[in-house]
Structure formats: structure tokens, C-alpha cells
C-alpha atoms as a PDB file:
ATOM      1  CA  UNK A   1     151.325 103.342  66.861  1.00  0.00           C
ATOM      2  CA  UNK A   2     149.718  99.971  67.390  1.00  0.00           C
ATOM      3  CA  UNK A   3     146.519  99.584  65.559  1.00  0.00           C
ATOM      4  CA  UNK A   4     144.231  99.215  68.874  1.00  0.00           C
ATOM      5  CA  UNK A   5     145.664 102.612  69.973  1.00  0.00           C
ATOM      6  CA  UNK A   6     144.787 103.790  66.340  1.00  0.00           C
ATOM      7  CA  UNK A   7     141.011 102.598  66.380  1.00  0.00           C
ATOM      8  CA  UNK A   8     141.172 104.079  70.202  1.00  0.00           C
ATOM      9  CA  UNK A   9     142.122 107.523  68.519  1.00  0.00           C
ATOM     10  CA  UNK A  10     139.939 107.423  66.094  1.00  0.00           C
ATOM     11  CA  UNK A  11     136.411 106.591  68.509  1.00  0.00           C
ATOM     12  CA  UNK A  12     138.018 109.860  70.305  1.00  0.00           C
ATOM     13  CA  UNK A  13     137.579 112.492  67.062  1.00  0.00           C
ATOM     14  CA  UNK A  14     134.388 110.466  65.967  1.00  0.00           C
ATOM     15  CA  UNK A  15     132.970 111.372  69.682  1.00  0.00           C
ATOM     16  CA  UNK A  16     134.556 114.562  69.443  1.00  0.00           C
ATOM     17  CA  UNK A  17     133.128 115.565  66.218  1.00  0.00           C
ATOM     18  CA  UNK A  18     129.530 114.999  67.434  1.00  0.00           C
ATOM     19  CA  UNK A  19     129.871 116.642  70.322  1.00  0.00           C
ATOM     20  CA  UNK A  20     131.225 119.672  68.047  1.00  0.00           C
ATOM     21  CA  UNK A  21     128.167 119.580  65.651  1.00  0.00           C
ATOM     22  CA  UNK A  22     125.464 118.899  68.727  1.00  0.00           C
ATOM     23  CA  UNK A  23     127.005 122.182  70.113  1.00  0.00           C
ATOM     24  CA  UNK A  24     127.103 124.826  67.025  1.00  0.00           C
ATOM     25  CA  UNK A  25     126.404 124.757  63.575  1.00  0.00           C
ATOM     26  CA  UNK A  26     129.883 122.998  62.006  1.00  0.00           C
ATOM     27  CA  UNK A  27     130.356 120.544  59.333  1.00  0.00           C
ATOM     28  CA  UNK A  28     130.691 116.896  60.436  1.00  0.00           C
ATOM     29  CA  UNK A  29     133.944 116.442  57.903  1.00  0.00           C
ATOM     30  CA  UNK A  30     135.517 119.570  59.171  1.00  0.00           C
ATOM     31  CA  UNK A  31     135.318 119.007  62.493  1.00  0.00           C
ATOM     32  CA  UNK A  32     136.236 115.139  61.976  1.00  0.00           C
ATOM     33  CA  UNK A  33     139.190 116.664  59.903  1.00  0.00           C
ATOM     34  CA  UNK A  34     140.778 118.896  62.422  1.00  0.00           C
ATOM     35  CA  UNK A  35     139.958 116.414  65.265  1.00  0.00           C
ATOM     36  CA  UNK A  36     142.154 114.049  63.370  1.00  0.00           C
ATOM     37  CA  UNK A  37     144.639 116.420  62.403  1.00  0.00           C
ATOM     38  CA  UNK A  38     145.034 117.150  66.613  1.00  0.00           C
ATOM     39  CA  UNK A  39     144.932 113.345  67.781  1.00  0.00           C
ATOM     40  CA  UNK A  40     147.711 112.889  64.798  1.00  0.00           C
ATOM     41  CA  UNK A  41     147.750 108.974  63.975  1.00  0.00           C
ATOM     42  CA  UNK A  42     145.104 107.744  63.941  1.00  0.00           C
ATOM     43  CA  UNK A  43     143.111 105.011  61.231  1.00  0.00           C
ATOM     44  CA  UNK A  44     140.939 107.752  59.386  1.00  0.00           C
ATOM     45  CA  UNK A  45     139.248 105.164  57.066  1.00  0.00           C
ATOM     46  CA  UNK A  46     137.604 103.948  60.639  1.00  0.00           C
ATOM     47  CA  UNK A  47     137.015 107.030  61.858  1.00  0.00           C
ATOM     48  CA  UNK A  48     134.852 108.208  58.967  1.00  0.00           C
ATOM     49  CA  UNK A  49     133.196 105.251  58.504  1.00  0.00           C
ATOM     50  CA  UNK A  50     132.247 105.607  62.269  1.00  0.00           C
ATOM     51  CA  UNK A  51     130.788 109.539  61.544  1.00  0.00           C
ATOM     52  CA  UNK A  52     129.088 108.037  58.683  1.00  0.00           C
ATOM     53  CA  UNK A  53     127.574 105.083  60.382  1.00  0.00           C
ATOM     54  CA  UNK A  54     126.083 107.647  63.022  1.00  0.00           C
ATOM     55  CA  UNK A  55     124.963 109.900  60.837  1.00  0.00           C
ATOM     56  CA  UNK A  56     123.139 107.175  58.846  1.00  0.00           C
ATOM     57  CA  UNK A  57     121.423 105.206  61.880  1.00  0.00           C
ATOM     58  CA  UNK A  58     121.319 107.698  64.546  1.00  0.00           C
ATOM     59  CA  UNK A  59     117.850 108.202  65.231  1.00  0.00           C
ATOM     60  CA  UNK A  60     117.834 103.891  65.119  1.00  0.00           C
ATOM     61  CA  UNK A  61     120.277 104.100  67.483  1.00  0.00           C
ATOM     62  CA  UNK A  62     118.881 106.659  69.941  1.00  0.00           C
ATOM     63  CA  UNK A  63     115.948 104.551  70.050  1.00  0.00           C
ATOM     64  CA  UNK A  64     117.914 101.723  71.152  1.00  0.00           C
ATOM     65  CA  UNK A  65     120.079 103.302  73.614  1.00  0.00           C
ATOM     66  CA  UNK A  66     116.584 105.091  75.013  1.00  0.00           C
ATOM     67  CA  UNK A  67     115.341 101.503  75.419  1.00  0.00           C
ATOM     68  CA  UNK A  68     118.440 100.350  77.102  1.00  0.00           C
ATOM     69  CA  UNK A  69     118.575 103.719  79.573  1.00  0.00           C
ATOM     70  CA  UNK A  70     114.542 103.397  80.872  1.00  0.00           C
ATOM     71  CA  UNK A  71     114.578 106.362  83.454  1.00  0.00           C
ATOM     72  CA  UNK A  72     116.428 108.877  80.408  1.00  0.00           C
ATOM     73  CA  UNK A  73     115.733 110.526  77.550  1.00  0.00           C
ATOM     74  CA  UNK A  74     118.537 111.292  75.328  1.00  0.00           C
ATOM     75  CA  UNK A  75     118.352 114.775  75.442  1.00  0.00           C
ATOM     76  CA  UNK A  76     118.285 114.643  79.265  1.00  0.00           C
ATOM     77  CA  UNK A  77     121.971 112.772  79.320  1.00  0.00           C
ATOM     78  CA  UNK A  78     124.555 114.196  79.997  1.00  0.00           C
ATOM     79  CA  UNK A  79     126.338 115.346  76.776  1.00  0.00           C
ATOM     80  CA  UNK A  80     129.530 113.578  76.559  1.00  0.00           C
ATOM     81  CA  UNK A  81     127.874 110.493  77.534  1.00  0.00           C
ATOM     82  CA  UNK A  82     125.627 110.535  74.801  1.00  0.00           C
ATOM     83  CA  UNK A  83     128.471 111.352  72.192  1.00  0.00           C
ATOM     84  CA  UNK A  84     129.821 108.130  73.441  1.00  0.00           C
ATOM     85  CA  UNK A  85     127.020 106.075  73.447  1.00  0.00           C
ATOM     86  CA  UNK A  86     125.963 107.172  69.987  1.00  0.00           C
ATOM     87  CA  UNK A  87     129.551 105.972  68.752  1.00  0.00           C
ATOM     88  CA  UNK A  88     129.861 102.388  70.869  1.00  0.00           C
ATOM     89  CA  UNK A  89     125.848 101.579  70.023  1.00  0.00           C
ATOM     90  CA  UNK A  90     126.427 101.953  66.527  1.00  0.00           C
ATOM     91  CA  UNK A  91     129.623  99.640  66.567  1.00  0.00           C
ATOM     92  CA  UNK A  92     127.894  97.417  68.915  1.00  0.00           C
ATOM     93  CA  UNK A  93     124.459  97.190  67.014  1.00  0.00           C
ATOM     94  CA  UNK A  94     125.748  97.840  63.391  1.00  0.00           C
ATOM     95  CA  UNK A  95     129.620  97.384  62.698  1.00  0.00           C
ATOM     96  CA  UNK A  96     130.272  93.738  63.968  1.00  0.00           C
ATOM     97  CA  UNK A  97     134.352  94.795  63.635  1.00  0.00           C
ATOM     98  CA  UNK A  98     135.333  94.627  66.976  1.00  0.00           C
ATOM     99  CA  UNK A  99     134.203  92.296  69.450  1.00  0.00           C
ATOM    100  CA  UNK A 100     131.499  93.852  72.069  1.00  0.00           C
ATOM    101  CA  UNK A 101     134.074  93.678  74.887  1.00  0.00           C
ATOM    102  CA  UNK A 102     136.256  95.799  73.571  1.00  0.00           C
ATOM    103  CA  UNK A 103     133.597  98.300  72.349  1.00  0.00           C
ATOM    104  CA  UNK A 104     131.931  98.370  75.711  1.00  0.00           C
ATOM    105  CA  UNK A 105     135.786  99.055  77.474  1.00  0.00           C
ATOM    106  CA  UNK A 106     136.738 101.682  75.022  1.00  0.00           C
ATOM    107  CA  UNK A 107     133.790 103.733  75.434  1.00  0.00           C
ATOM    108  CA  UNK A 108     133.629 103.359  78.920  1.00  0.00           C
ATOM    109  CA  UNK A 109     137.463 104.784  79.096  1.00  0.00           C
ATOM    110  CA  UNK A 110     136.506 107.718  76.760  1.00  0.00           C
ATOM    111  CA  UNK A 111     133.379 108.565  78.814  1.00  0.00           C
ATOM    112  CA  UNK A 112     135.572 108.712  81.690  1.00  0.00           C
ATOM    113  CA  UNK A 113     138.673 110.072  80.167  1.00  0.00           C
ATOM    114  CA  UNK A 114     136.090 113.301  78.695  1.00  0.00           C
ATOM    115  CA  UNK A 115     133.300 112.851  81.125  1.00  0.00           C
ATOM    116  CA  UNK A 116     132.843 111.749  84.708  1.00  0.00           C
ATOM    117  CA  UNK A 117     133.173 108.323  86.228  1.00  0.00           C
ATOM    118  CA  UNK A 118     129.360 108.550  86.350  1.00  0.00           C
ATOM    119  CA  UNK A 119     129.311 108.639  82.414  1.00  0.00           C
ATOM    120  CA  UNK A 120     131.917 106.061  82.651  1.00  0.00           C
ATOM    121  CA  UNK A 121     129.242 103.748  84.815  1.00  0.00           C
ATOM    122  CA  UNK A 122     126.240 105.303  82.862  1.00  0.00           C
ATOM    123  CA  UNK A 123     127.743 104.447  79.622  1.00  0.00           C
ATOM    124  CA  UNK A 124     128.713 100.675  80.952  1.00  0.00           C
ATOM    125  CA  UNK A 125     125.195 100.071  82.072  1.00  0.00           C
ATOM    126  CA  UNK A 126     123.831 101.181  78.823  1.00  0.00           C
ATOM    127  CA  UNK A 127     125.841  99.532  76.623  1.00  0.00           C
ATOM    128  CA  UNK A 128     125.563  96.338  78.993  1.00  0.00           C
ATOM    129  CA  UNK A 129     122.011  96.011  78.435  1.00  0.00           C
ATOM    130  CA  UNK A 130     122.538  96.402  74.511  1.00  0.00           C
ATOM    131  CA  UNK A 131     124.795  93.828  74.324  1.00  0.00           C
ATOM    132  CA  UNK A 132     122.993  91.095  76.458  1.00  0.00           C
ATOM    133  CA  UNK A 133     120.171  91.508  73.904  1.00  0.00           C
END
């Protein structure tokens, strides 16, 4: 597996995981643990330090994407679309490891690949805004 595809893997059990823990009372680990065990190879060392990055700055990070999304509230979007955002506004606002291009086309491809193509364009538009700032 070619490292992008890794990384790709890995956004996929981060978003997966929070989506998981929004839903029912799991552990974060857990779930990222048998999310990672189903996607197989992926870079785990990212993927955690994705979870943790989250965890650490979400409500920063809600506020942001709030910001960047005027007419929604994060609880009002839909749910996969907000799993995604949380992951690419963190890497966009926070990591600096990947250039914002590629952030912005990997989480629109997950948002469409688990969502709709409108949280593919809702997530594009947010994440759009956050990186023209």
C-alpha cells in the first residue's frame, strides 16, 4: 500500500471512530482499534494522532467550522459530514502535515464515499472558507 492510500485509510477509521462514539457510549481507542483492524493497512501512528488531535481541540474546532458554515449549527449537520469536518479542520487548522489541497480532496471523497454528494459539497464549502482564512 502506498503511503497516500495509507493516510487515506487512516482519515476513514479516525471519521469512523467519531461517528461511533457521537452515536453510543464506546471508547474512542476501541472503536479506533477495530476500525483499523477492518480497513487492515493503514498508518496507525496517524490515525491516533488524528483521534487525539480531535479530542484535544474539538470544541476549538467546532467553533471554527460553525464560523465557516454561517446558516448551521453543528448539531444541525448532517452527521457524517460533521465527522468529516471535525477530522479535515483539525488537519487543516492544527496539523500543518499535509498540504490543504489534499486535506480539502480527501475529506470531500470520504464525505461522499459515507455521506451524500451534498456532504461532499457541504464539506468543500466549509473547509474552503477555512482555508482561505
Amino acid at each position: 500500500f502506498s503511503m497516500p492510500r495509507k493516510r487515506h485509510l487512516s482519515r476513514i477509521a479516525v471519521v469512523q471512530t467519531l461517528f461511533e462514539v457521537e452515536r453510543r457510549e464506546v471508547e474512542p481507542a476501541d472503536s479506533l482499534s477495530r476500525n483499523v483492524k477492518e480497513l487492515g493497512e493503514i498508518d496507525e501512528e496517524f490515525a491516533l494522532e488524528l483521534l487525539a488531535g480531535v479530542t484535544d481541540k474539538k470544541d476549538e474546532i467546532i467553533k471554527s467550522i460553525e464560523e465557516n458554515a454561517p446558516e448551521w449549527s453543528f448539531e444541525r449537520m448532517d452527521p457524517i459530514a460533521r465527522c468529516v469536518l471535525l477530522v479535515g479542520a483539525y488537519e487543516l487548522l492544527f496539523n500543518n502535515d499535509a498540504p490543504p489541497a489534499v486535506v480539502m480532496d480527501e475529506s470531500i471523497e470520504i464525505a461522499k464515499e459515507y455521506g451524500t454528494d451534498e456532504s461532499g459539497k457541504f464539506v468543500n464549502g466549509v473547509l474552503n472558507a477555512m482555508a482561505k482564512k
